[in-house]
N, C-alpha and C. Protein backbone atom coordinates (compact mmCIF):
# COMPACT_ATOMS: atom_id res chain seq x y z
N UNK A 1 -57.05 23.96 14.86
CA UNK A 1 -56.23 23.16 13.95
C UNK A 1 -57.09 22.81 12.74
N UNK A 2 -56.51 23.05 11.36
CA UNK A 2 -57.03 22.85 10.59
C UNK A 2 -57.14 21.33 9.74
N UNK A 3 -58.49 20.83 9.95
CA UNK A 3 -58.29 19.48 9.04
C UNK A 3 -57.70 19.30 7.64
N UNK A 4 -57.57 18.33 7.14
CA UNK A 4 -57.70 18.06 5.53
C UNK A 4 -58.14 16.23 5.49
N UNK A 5 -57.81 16.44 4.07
CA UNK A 5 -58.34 14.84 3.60
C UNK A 5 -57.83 13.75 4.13
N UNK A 6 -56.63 13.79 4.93
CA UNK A 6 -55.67 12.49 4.94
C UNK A 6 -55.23 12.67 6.30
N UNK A 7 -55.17 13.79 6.82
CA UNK A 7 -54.12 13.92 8.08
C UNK A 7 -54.80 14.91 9.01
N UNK A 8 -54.93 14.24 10.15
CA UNK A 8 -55.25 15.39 11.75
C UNK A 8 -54.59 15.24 12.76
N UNK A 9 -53.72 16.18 12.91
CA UNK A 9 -52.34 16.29 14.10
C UNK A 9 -53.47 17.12 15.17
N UNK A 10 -53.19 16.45 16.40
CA UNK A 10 -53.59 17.40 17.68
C UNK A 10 -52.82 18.54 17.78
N UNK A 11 -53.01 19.41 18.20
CA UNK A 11 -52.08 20.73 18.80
C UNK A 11 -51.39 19.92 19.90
N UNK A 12 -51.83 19.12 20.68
CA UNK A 12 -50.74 18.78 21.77
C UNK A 12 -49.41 17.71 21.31
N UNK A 13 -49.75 16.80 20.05
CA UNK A 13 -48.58 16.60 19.33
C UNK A 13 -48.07 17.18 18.67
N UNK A 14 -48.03 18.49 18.02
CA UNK A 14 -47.14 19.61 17.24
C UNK A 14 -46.79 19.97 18.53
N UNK A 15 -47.43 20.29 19.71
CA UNK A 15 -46.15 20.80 20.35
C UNK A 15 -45.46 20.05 21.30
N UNK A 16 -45.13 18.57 21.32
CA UNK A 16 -44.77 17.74 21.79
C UNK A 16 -43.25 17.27 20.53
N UNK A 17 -43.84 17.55 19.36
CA UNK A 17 -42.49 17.49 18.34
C UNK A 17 -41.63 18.38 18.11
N UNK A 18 -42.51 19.67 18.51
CA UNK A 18 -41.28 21.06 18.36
C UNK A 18 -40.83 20.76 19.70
N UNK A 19 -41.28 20.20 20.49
CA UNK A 19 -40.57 20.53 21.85
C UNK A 19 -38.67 19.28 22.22
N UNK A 20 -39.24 18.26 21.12
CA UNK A 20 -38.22 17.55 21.03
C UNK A 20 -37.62 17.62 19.86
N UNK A 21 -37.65 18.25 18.78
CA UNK A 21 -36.75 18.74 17.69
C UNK A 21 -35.71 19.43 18.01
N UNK A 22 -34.58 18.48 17.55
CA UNK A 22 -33.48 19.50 18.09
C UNK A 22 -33.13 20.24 16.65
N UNK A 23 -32.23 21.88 17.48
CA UNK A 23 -32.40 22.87 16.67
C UNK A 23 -31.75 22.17 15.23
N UNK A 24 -32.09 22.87 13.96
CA UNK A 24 -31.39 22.82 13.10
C UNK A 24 -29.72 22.40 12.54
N UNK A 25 -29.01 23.51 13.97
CA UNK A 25 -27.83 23.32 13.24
C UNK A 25 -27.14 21.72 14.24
N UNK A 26 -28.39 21.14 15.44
CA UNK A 26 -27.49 20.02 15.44
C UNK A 26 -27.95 18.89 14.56
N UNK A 27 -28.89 18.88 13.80
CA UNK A 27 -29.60 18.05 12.87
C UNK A 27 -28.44 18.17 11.65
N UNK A 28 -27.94 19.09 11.30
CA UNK A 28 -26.80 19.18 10.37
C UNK A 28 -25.79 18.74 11.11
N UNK A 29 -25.44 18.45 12.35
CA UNK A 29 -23.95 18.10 12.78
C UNK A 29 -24.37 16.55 12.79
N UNK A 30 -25.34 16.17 13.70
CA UNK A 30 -26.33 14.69 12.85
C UNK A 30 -25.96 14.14 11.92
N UNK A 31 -26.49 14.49 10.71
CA UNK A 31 -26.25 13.86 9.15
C UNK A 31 -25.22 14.18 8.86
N UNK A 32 -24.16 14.90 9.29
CA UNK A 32 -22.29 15.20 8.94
C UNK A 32 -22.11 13.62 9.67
N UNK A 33 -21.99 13.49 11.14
CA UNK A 33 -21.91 12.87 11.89
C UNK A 33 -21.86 10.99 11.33
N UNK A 34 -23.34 11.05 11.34
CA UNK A 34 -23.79 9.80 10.32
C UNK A 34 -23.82 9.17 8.38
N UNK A 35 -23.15 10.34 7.72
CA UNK A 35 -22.29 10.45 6.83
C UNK A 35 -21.06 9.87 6.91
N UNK A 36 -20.15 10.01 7.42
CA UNK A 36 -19.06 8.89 8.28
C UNK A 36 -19.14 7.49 8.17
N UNK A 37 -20.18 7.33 8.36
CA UNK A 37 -20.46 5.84 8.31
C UNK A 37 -21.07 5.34 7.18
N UNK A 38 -20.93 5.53 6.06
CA UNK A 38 -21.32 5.75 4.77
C UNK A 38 -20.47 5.17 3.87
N UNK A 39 -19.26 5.04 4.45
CA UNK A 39 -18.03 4.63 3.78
C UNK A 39 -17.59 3.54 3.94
N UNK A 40 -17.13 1.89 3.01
CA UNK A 40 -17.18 0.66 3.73
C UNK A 40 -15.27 1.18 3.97
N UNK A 41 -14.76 2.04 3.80
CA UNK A 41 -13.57 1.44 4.55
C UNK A 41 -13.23 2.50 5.38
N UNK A 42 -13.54 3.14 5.81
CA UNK A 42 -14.31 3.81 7.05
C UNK A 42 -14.83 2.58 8.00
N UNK A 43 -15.92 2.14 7.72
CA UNK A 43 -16.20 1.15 8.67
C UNK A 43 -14.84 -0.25 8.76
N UNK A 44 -14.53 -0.44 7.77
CA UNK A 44 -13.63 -1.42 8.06
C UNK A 44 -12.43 -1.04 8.87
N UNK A 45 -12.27 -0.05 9.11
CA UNK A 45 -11.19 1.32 9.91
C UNK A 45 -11.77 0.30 11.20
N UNK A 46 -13.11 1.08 11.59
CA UNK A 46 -13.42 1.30 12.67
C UNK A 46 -13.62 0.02 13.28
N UNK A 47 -13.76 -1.25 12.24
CA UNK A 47 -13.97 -2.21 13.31
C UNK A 47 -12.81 -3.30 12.86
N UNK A 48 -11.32 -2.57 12.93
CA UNK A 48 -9.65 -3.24 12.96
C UNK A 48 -9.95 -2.56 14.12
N UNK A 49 -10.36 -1.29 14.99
CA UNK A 49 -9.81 -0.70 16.07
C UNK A 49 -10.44 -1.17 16.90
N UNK A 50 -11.57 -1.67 16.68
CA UNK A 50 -12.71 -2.42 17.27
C UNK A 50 -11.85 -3.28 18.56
N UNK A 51 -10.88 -4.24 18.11
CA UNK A 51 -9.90 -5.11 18.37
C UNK A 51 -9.19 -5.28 19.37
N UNK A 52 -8.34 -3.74 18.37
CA UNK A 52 -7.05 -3.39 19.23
C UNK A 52 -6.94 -1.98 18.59
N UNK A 53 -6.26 -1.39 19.49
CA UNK A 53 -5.57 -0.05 18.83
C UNK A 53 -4.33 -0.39 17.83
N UNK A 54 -4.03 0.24 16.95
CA UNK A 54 -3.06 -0.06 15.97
C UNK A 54 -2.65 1.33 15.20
N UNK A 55 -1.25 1.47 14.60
CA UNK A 55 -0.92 2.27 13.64
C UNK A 55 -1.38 2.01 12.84
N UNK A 56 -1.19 2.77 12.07
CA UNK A 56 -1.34 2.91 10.28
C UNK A 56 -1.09 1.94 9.65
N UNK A 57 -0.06 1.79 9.78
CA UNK A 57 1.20 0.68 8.94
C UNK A 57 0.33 -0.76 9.25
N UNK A 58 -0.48 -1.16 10.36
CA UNK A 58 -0.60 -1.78 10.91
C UNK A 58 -2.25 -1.96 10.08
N UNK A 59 -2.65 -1.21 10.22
CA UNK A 59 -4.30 -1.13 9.62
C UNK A 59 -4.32 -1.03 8.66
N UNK A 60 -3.27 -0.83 7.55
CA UNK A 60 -3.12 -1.06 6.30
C UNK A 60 -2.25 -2.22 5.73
N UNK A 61 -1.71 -2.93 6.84
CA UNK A 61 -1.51 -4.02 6.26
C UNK A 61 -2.86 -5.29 6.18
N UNK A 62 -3.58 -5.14 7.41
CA UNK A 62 -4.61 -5.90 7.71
C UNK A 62 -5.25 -5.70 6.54
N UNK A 63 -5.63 -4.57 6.17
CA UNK A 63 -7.16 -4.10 5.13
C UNK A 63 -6.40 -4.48 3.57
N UNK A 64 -5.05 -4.48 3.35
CA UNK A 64 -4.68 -4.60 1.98
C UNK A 64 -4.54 -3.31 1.48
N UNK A 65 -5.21 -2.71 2.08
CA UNK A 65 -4.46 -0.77 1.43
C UNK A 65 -2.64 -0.17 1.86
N UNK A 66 -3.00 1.18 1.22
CA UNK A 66 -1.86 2.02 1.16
C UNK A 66 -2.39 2.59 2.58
N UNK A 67 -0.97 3.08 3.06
CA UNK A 67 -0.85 3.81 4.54
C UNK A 67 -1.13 5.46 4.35
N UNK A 68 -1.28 6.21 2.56
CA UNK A 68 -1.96 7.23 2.45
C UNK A 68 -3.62 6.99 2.19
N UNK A 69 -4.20 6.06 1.99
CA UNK A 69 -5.23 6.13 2.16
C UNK A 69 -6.32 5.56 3.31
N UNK A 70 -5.16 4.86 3.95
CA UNK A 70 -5.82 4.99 6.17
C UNK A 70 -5.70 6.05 6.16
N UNK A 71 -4.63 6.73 6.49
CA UNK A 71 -4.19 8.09 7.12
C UNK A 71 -5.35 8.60 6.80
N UNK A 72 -5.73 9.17 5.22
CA UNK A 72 -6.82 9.94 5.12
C UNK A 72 -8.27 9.95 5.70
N UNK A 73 -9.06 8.67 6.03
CA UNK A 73 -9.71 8.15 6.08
C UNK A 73 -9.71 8.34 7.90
N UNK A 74 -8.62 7.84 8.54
CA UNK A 74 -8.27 8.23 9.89
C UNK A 74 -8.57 9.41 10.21
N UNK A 75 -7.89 10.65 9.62
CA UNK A 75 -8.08 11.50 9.53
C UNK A 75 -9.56 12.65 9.37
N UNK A 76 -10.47 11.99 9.15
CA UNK A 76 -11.38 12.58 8.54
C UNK A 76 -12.59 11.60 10.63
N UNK A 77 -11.87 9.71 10.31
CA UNK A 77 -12.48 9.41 11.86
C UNK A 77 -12.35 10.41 12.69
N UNK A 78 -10.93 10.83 12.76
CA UNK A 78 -10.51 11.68 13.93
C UNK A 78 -11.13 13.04 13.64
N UNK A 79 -11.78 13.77 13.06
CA UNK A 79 -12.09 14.75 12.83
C UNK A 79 -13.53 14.87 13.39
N UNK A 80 -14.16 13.62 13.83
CA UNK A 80 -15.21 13.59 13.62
C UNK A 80 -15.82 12.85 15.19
N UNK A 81 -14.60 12.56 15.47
CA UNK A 81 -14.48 12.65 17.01
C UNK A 81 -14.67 10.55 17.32
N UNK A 82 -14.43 10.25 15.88
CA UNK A 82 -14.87 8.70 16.32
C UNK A 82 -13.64 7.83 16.65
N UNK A 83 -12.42 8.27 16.57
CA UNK A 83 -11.23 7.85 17.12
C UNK A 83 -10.43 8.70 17.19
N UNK A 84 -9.42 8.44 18.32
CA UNK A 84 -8.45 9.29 19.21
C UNK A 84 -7.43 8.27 18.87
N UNK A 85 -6.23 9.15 19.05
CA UNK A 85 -4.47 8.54 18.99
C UNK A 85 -3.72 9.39 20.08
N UNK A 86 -2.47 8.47 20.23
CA UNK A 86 -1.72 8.46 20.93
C UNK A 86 -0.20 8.41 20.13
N UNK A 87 0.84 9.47 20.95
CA UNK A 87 2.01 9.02 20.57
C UNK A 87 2.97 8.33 21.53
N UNK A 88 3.73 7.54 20.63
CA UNK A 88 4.85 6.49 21.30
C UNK A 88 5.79 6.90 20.55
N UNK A 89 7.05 7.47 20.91
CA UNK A 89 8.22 7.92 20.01
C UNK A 89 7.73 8.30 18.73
N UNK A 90 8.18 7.68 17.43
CA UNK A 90 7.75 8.00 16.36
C UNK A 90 6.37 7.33 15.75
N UNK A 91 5.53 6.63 16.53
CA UNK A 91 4.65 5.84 16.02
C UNK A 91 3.29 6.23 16.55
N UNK A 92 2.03 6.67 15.69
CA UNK A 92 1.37 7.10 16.43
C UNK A 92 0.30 6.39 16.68
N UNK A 93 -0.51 5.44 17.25
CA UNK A 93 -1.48 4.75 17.69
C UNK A 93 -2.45 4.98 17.68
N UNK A 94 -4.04 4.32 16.92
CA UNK A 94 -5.21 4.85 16.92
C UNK A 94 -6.11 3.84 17.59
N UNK A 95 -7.17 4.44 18.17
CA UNK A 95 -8.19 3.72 18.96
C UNK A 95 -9.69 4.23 18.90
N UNK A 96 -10.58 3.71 18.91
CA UNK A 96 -11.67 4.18 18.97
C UNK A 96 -11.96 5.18 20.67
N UNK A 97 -12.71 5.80 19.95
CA UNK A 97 -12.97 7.36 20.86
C UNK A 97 -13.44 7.14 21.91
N UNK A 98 -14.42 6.01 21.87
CA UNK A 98 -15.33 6.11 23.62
C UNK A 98 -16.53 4.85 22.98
N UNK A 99 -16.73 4.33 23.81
CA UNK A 99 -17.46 3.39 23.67
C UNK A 99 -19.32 3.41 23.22
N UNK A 100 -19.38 4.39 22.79
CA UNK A 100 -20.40 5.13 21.97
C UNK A 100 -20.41 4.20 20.65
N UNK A 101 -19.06 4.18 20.04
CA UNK A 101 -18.79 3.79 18.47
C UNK A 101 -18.80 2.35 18.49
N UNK A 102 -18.59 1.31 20.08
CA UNK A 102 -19.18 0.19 19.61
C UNK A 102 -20.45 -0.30 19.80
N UNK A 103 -21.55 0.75 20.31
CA UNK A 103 -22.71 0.42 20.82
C UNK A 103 -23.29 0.99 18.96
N UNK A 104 -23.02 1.91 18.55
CA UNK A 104 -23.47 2.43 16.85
C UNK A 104 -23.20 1.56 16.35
N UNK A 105 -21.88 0.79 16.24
CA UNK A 105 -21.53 -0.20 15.19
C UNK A 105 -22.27 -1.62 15.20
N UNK A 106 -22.59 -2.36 16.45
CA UNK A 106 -22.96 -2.96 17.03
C UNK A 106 -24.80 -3.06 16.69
N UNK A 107 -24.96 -1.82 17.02
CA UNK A 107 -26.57 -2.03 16.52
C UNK A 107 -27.12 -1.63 15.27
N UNK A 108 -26.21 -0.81 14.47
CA UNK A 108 -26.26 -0.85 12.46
C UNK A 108 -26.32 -2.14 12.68
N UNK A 109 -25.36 -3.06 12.66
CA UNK A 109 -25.49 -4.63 12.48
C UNK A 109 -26.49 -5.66 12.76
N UNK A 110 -27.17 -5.18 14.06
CA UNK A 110 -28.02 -6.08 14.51
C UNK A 110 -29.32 -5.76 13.92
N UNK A 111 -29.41 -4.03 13.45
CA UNK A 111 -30.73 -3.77 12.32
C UNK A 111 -30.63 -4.37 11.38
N UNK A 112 -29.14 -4.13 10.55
CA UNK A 112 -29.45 -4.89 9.21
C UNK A 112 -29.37 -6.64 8.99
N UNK A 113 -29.12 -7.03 10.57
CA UNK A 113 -29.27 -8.95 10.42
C UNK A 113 -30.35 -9.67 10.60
N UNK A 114 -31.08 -8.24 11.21
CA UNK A 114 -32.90 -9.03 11.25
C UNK A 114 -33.44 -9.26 9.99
């Protein structure tokens, strides 16, 4: 292993980091992933469902928006695997995906309150 001025990595930590680097293309599904959460009404989405499950109509009355710009926004959650819906006759119901999204939401918060 070659020294320099500032920095000496062991060979047994280079291969202790390649060995836990995950490949490339999930490091890109990663930062897609955590991109999502980037958005404050995106997050304000996610924590009305936080709650309760609710329609559209319903999450856009709470937030003060239009029911085309949940939908979209829903749309892009649901794409991304951070909330799931349900249908009831004509009304379709959204909920958060799995309890993954309140342990993420939950500890963004508690990093940025320290």
């Amino acid at each position: 292993m070659e020294q320099n001025n500032y920095l000496y990595v062991k060979e047994e930590t280079i291969a202790q980091i390649n060995e836990k680097m995950p490949p490339e293309e999930e490091l890109q599904d990663l930062a897609e992933f955590f991109k999502v959460f980037g958005d404050t009404t995106r997050l304000k989405v996610l924590n009305v469902l936080l709650c309760s499950e609710m329609c559209v109509l319903d999450i856009a009355g709470i937030l003060g928006m239009s029911q085309s710009a949940i939908s979209h926004q829903l749309r892009i959650l649901k794409q991304m695997g951070l909330v799931k819906n349900r249908r009831d006759g004509k009304t379709i119901f959204y909920s958060l995906a799995d309890s993954h999204i309140v342990t993420i939401l939950s500890q963004g918060l508690d990093h940025i309150e320290e």
